[in-house]
N, C-alpha and C. Protein backbone atom coordinates (compact mmCIF):
# COMPACT_ATOMS: atom_id res chain seq x y z
N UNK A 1 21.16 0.30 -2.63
CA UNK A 1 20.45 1.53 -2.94
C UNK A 1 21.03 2.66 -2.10
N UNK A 2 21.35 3.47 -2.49
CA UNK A 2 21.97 4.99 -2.12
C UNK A 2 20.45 5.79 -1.26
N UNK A 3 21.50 6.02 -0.11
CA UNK A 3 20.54 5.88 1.29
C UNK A 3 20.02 7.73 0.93
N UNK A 4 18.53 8.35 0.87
CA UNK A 4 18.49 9.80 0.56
C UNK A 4 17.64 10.13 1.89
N UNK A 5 17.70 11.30 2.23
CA UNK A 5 17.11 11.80 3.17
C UNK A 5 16.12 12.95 2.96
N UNK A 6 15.13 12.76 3.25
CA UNK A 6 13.88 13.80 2.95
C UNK A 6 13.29 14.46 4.42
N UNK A 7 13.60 15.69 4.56
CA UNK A 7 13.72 16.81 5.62
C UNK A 7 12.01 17.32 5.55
N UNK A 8 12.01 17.14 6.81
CA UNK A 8 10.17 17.45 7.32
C UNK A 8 10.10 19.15 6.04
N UNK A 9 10.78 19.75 6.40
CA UNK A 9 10.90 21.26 5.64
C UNK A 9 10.76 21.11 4.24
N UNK A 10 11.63 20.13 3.71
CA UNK A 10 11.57 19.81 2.36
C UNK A 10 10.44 19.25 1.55
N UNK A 11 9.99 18.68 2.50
CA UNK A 11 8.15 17.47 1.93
C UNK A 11 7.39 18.54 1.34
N UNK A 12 6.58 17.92 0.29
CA UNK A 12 5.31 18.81 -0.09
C UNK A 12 3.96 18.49 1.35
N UNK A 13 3.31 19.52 1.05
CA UNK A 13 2.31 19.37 2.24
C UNK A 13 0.48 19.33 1.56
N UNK A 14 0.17 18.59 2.04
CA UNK A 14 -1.21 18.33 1.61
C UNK A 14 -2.04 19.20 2.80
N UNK A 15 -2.72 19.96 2.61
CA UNK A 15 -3.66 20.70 3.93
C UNK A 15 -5.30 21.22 3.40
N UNK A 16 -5.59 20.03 3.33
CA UNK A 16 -7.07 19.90 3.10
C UNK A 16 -8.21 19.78 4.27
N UNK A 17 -9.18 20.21 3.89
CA UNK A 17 -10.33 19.97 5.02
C UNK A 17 -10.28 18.72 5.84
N UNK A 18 -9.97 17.71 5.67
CA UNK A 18 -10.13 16.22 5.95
C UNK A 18 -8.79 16.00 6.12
N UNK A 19 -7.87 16.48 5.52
CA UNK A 19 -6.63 15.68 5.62
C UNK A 19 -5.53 16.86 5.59
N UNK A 20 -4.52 16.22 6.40
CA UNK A 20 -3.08 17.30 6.78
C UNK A 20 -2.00 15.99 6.47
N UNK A 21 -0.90 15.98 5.06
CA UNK A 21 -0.04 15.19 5.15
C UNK A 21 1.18 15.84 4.65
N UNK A 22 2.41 15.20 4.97
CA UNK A 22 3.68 15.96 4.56
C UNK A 22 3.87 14.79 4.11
N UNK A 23 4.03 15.23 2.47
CA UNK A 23 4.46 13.78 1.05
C UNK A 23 5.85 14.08 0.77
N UNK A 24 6.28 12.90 1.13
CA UNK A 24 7.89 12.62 0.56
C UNK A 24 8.42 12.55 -0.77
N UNK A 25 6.91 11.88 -1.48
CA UNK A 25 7.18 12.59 -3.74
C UNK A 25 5.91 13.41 -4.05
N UNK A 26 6.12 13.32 -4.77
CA UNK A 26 5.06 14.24 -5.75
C UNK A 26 3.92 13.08 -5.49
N UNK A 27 2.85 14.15 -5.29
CA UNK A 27 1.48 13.79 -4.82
C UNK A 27 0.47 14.56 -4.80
N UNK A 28 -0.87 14.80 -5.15
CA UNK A 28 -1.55 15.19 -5.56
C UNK A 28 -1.19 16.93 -5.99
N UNK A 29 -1.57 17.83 -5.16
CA UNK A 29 -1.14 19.12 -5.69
C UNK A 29 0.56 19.62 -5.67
N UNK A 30 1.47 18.79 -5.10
CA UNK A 30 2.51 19.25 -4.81
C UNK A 30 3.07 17.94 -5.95
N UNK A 31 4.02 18.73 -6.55
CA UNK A 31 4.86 17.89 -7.55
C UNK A 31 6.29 18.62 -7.78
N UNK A 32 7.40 17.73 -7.62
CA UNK A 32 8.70 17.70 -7.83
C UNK A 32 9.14 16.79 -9.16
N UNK A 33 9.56 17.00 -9.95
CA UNK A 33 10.33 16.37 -10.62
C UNK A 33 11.65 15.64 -10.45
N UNK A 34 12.38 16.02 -9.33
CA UNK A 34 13.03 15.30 -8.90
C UNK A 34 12.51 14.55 -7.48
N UNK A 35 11.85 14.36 -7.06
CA UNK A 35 11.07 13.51 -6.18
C UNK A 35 9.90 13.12 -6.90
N UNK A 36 10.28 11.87 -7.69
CA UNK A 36 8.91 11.09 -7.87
C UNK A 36 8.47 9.80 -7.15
N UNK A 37 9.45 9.19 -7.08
CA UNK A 37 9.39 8.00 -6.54
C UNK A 37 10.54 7.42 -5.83
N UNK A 38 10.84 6.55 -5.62
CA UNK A 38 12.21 5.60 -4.78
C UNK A 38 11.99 4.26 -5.23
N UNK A 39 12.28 3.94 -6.73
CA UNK A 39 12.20 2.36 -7.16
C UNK A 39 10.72 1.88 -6.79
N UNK A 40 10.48 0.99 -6.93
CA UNK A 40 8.78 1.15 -6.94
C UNK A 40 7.97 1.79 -5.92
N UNK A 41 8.49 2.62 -5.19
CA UNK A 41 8.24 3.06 -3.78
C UNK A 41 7.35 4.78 -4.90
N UNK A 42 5.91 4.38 -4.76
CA UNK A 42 5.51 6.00 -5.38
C UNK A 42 4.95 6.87 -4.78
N UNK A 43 4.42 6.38 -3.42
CA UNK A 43 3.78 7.15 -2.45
C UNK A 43 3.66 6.93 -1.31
N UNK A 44 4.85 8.03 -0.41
CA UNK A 44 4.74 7.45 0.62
C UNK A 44 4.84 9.10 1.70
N UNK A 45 3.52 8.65 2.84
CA UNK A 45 2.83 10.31 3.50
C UNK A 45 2.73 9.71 4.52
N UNK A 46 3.02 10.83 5.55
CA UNK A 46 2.44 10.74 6.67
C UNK A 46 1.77 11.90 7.00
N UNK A 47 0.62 11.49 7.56
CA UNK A 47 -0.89 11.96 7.67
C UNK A 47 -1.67 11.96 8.59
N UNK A 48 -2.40 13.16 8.75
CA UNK A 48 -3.86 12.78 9.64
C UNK A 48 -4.75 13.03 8.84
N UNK A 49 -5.95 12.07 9.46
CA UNK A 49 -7.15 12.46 8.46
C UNK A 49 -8.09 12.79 10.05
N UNK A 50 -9.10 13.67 9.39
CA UNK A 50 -10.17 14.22 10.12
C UNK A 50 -10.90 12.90 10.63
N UNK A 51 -11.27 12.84 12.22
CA UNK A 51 -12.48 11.71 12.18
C UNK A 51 -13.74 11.99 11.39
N UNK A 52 -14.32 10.66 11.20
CA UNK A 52 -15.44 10.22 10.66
C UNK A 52 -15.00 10.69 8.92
N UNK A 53 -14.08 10.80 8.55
CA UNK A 53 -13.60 10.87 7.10
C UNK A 53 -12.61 9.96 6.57
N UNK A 54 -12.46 10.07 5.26
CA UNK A 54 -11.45 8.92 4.94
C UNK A 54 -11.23 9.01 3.60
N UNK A 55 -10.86 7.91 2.34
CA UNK A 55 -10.29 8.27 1.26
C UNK A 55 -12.10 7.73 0.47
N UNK A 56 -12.65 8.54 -0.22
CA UNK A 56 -13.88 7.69 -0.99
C UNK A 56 -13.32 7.07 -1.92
N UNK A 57 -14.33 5.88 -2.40
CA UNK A 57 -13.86 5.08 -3.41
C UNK A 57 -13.19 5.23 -4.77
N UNK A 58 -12.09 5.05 -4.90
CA UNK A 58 -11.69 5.28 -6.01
C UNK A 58 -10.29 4.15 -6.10
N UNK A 59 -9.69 4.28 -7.91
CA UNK A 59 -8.64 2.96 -7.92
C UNK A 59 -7.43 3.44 -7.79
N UNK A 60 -6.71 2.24 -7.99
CA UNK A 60 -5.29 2.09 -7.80
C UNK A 60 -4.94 1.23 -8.73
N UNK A 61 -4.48 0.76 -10.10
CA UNK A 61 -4.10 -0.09 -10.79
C UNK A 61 -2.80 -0.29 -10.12
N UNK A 62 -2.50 -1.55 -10.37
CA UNK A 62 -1.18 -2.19 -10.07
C UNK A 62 -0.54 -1.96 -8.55
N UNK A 63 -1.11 -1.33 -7.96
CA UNK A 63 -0.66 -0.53 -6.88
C UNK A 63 -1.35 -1.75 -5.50
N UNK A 64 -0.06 -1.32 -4.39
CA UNK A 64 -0.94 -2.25 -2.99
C UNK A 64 -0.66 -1.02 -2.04
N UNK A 65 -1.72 -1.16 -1.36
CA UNK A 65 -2.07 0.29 -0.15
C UNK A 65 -1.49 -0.11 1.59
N UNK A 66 -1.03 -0.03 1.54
CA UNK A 66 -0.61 0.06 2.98
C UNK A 66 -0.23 1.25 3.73
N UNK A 67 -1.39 1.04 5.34
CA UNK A 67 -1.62 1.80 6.23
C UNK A 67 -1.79 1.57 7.71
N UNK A 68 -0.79 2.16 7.92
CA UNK A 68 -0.36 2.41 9.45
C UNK A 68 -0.83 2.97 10.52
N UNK A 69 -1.72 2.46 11.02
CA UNK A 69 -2.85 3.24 12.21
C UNK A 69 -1.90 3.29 13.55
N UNK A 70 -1.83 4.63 14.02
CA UNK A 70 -0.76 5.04 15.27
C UNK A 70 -2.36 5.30 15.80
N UNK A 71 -3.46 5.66 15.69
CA UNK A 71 -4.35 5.61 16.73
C UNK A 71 -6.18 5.60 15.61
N UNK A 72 -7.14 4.81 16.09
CA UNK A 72 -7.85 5.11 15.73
C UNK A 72 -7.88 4.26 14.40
N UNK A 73 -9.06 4.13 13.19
CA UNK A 73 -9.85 3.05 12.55
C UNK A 73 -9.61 4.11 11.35
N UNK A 74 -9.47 3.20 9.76
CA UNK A 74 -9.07 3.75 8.63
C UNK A 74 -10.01 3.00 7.72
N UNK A 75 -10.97 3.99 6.82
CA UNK A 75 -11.66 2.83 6.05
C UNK A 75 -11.21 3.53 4.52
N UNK A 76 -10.29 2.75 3.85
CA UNK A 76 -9.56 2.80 2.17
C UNK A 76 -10.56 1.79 1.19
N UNK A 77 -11.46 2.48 0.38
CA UNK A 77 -12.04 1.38 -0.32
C UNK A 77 -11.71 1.86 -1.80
N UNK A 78 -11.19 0.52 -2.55
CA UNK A 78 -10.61 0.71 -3.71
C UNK A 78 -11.82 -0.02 -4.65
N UNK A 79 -12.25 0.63 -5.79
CA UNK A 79 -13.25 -0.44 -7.16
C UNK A 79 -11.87 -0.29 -8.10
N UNK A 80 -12.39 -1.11 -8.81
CA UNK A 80 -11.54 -2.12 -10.28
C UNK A 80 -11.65 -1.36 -11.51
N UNK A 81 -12.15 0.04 -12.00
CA UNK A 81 -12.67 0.62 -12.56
C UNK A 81 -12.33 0.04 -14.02
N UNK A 82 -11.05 -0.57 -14.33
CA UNK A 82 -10.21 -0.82 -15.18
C UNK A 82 -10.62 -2.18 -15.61
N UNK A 83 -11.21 -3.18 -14.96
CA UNK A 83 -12.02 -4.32 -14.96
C UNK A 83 -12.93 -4.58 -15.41
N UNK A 84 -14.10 -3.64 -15.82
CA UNK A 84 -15.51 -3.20 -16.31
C UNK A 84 -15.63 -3.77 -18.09
């Protein structure tokens, strides 16, 4: 795989009440067409979230969540909505 480099300057930026992230593809309000993904790779941020906040429940079809705590407790709760 052809090695690409994505420049802090270049990222879209998420800057919400709860959350500050610089997204490497297209992700919620910031979208590139040429940054969507990296082979199944579709979302990938680095982030702070506000204490005592976090992501509320909602899904992810097909998708696995992985998260990297550099300090402090993360609560991600996913329902099946698609299961019903």
């Amino acid at each position: 795989m052809k090695t690409k480099i994505y420049k802090a300057e270049e990222r879209g930026q998420t800057n919400i009440f709860w959350l500050k992230s610089s997204d490497f593809f297209s992700f919620g309000d910031y979208y590139d067409q040429n940054k969507i993904s990296a082979g199944a790779l579709r979302v990938l941020n680095d982030g702070t979230i506000k204490p005592e906040f976090g992501f509320p429940a909602h899904c992810h079809r097909d998708t696995e969540i992985i998260a990297i705590m550099l300090k402090g407790k993360l609560t991600h709760e996913d329902y099946r909505q698609w299961e019903k």
